[in-house]
Protein backbone atom coordinates (compact mmCIF):
# COMPACT_ATOMS: atom_id res chain seq x y z
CA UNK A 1 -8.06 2.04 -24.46
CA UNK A 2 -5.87 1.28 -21.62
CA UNK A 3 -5.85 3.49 -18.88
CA UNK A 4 -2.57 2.45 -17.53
CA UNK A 5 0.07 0.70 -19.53
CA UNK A 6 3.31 -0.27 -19.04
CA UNK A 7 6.54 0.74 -17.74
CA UNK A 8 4.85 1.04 -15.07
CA UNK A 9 7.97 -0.27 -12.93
CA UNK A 10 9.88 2.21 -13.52
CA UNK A 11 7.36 5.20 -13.39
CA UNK A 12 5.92 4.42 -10.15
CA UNK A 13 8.99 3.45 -8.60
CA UNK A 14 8.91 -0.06 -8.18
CA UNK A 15 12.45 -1.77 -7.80
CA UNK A 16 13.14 -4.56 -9.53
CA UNK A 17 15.58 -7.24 -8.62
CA UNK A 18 17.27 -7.28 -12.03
CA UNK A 19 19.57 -5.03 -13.27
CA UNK A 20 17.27 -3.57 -15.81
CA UNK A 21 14.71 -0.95 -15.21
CA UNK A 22 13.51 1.10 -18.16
CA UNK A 23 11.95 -1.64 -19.88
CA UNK A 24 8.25 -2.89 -20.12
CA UNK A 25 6.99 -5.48 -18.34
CA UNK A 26 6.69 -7.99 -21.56
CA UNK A 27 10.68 -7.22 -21.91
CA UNK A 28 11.22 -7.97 -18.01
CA UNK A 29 9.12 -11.49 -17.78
CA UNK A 30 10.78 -12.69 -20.41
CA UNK A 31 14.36 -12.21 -19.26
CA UNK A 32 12.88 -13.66 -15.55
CA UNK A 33 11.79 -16.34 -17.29
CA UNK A 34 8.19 -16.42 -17.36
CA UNK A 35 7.22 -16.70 -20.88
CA UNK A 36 4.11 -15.21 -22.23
CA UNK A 37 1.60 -16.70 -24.79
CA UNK A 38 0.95 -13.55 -26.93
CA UNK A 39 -2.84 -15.40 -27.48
CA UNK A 40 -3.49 -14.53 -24.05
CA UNK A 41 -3.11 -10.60 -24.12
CA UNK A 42 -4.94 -8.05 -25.57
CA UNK A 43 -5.71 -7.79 -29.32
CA UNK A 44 -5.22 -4.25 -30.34
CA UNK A 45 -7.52 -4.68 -33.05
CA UNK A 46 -10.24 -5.61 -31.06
CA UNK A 47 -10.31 -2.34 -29.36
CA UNK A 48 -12.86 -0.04 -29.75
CA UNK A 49 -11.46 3.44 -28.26
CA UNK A 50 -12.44 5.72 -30.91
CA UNK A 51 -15.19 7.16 -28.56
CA UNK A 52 -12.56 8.30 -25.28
CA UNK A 53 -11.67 11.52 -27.40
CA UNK A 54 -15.43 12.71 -25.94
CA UNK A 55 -15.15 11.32 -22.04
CA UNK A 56 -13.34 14.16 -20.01
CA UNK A 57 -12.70 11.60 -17.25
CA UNK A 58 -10.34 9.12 -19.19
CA UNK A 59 -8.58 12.61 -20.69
CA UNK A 60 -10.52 13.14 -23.88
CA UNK A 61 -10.86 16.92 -24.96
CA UNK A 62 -13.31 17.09 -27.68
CA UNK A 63 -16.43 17.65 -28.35
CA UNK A 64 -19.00 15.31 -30.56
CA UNK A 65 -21.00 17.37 -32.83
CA UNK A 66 -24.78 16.33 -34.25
CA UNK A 67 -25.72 18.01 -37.17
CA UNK A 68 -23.57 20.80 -36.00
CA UNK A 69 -23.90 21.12 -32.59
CA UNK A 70 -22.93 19.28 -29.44
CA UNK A 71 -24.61 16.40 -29.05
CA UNK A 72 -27.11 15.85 -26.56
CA UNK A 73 -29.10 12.81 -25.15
CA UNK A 74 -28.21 9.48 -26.52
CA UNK A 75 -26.39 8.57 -29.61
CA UNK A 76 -25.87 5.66 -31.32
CA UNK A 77 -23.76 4.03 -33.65
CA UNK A 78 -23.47 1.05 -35.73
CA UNK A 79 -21.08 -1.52 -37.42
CA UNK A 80 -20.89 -2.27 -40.56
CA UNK A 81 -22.76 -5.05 -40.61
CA UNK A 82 -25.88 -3.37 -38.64
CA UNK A 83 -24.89 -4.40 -35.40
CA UNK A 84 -24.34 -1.85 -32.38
CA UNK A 85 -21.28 -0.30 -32.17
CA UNK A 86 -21.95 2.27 -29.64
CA UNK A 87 -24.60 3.79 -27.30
CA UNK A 88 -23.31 6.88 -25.44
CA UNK A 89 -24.93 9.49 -23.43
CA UNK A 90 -23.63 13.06 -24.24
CA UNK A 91 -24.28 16.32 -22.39
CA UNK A 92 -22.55 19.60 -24.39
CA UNK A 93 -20.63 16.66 -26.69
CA UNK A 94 -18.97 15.45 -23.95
CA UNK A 95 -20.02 11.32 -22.63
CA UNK A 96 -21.10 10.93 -19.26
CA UNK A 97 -22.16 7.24 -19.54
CA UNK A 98 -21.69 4.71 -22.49
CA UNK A 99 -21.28 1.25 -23.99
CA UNK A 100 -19.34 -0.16 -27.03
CA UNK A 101 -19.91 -3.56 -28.39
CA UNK A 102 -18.08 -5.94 -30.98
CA UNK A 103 -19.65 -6.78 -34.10
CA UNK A 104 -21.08 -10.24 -32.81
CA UNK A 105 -22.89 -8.03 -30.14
CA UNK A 106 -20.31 -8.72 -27.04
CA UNK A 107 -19.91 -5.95 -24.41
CA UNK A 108 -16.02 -4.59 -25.50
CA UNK A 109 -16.54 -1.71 -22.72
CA UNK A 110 -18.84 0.35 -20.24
CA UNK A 111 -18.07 3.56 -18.71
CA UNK A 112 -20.21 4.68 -15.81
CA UNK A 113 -20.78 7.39 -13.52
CA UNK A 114 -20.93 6.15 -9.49
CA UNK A 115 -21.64 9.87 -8.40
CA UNK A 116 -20.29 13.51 -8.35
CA UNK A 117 -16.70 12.20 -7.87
CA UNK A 118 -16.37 8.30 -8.77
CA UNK A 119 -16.63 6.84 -11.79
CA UNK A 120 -15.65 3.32 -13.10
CA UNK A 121 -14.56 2.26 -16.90
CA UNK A 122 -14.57 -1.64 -17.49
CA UNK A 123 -13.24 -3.28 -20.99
CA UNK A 124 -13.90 -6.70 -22.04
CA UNK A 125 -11.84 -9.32 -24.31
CA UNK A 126 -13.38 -10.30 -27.44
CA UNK A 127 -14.09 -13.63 -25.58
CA UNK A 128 -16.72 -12.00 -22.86
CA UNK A 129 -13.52 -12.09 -20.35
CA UNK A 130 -12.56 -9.00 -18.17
CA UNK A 131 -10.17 -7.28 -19.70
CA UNK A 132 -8.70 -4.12 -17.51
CA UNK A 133 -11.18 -2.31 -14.67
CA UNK A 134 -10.00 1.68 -13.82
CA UNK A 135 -11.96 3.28 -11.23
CA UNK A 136 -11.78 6.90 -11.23
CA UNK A 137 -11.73 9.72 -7.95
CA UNK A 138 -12.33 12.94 -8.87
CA UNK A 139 -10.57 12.78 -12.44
CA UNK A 140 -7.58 10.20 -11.06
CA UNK A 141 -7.24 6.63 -11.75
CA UNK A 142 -6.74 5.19 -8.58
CA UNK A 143 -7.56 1.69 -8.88
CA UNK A 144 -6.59 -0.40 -11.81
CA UNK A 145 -6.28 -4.12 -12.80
CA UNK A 146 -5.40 -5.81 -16.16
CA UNK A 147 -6.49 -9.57 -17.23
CA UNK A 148 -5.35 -12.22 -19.58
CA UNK A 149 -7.73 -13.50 -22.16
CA UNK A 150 -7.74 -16.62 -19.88
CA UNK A 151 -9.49 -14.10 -16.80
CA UNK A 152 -6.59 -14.25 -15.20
CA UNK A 153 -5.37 -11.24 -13.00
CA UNK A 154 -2.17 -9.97 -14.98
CA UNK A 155 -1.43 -6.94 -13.04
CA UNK A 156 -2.90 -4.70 -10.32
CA UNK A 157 -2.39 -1.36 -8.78
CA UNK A 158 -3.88 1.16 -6.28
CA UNK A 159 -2.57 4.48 -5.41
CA UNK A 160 -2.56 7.13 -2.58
CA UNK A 161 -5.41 8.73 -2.82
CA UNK A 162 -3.09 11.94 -3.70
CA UNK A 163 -1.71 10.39 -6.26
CA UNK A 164 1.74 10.56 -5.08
CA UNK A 165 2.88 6.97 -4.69
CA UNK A 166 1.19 3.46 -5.26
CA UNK A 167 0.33 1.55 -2.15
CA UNK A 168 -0.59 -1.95 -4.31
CA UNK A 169 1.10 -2.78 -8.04
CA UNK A 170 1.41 -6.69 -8.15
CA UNK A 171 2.28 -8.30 -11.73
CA UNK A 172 1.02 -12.21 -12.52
CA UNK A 173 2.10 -14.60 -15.13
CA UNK A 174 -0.83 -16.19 -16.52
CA UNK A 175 -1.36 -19.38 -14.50
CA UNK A 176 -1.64 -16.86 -11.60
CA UNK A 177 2.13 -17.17 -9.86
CA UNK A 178 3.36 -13.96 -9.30
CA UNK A 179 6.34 -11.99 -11.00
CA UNK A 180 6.26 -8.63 -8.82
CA UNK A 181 5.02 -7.68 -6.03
CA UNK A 182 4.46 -4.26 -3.51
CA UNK A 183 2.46 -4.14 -0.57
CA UNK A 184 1.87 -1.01 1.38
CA UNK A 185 3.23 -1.88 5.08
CA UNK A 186 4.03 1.12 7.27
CA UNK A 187 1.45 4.05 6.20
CA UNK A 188 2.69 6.06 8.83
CA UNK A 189 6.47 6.34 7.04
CA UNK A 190 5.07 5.32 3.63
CA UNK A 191 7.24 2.16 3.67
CA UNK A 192 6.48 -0.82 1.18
CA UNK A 193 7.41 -4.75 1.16
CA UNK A 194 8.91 -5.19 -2.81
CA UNK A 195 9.41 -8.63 -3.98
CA UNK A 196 10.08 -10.24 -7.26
CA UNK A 197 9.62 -13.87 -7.26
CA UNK A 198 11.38 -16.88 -9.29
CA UNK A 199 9.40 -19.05 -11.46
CA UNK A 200 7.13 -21.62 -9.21
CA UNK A 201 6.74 -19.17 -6.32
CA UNK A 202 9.84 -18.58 -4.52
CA UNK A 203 11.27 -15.46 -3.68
CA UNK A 204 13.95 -14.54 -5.88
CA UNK A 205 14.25 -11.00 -4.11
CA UNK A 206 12.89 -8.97 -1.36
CA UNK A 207 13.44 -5.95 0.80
CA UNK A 208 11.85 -2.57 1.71
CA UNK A 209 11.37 0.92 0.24
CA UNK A 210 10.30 4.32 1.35
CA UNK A 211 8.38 7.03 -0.57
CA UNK A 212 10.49 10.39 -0.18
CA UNK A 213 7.96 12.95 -0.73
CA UNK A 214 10.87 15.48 -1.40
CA UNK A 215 12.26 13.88 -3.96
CA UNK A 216 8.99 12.71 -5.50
CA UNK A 217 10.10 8.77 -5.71
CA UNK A 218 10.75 5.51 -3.70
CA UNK A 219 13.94 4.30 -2.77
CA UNK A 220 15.37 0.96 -1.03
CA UNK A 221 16.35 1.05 2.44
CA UNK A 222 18.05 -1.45 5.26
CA UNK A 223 18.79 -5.15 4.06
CA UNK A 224 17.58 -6.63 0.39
CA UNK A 225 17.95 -10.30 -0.09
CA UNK A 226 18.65 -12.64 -3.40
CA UNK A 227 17.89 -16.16 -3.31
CA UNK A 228 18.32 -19.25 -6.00
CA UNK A 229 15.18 -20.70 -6.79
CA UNK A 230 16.50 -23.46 -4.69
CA UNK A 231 15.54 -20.85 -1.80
CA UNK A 232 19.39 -20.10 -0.77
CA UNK A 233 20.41 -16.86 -0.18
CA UNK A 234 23.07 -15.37 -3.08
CA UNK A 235 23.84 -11.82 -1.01
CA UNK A 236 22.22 -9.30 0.59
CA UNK A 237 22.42 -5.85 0.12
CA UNK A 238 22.24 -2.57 2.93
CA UNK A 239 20.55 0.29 1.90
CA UNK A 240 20.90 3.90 2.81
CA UNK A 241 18.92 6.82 1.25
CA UNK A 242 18.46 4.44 -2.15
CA UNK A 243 22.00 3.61 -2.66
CA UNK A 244 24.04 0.59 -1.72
CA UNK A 245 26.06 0.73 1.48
CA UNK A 246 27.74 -2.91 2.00
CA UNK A 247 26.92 -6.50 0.14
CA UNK A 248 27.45 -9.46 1.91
């Protein structure tokens, strides 16, 4: 299981350069141009996320039964083939601490306890790479990154710790050049530095944004600027309360 999957974009605000929004992310580097070896993402099948009904801090609600009752202590189960499948620990049904492993014995994910508020779940490619790391405050998912089979950052984010608005969410093509990019860069007015970036590295767009905390969302302010990927500048855009008040 994936704590955070995609849009992302659109749900946390972040303002793309193109004139699509609503889409996922595999939908929006593909029309940018960076193309996307589907060997290098996750394999749904390889997943093993049967066992997050029973972990209250990922959002599971129910309650593992042992011979009738709520399970308590450690419990294990195994694959078909004999090997290891899971090794949780349970208190009143519910997991507190666990690991799940492929058939061939590889760690496919660990969930762990740091204290009374923190907690961290980390889930692994069938190849022993990293797969996605969520670190949990007090029942929120605060920190989160995603990699490609290849270990590889694909995408990273880190919000408020309110939860109200994302102060990080950078997206990668493979070979590590980035698509997307926010960086939190006034705290004091919640303002944030959005770029999206051409194949290669250049800027194709950048500008700034601001969290309204009325209106629950971020929206563009003062001057946004388009470049080539030759690095000229196409237009630039003025901003005022999200909407577009001159191009030049």
């Amino acid at each position: 299981m994936l704590i955070a999957r995609f849009p992302l974009a659109a749900a946390a605000g972040l303002l793309l350069c193109s004139a699509v929004h609503a889409q996922d992310d595999l939908a929006l580097m593909a029309a940018d141009a960076f193309p996307i070896d589907p060997a290098l993402l996750e394999d749904p099948a390889a997943v093993i996320a049967d066992y997050e009904a029973y972990n209250p801090v990922t959002g599971g609600d129910s309650v593992r039964l042992c011979n009738g009752h709520p399970c308590i202590g450690w419990v294990e189960d195994q694959h078909p083939n004999g090997a290891l499948k899971h090794k949780g620990y349970y208190v009143d049904g519910r997991l507190t601490l666990y690991k799940n492993h492929h058939p061939d014995g590889t760690l496919e994910r660990e969930f762990r306890s740091v204290d009374a508020l923190r907690a961290v779940l980390r889930t692994f490619h069938a190849n022993g790479q990293p797969a996605t790391e969520t670190r949990f405050v007090d029942g929120m998912a605060l920190h989160y990154q995603e990699h490609y089979r290849n270990g590889q950052l694909r995408y990273a984010e880190e919000k408020h710790r309110s939860g109200a608005y994302y102060e990080r969410m950078d997206l990668f093509a493979s070979d590590g050049s980035p698509i997307s990019t926010l960086e939190l860069v006034d705290k004091r007015k919640v303002e944030f530095l959005q770029r999206e970036y051409h194949p290669g590295g250049l800027v194709r767009c950048e500008g700034r944004a601001r969290y309204n905390p009325q209106r629950m969302d971020t929206q563009r302010i003062g001057t946004w600027t388009y470049r080539e990927p030759d690095g000229s500048t196409v237009r630039t855009e003025e901003y005022v309360d999200g909407k577009v008040h001159a191009v030049r």
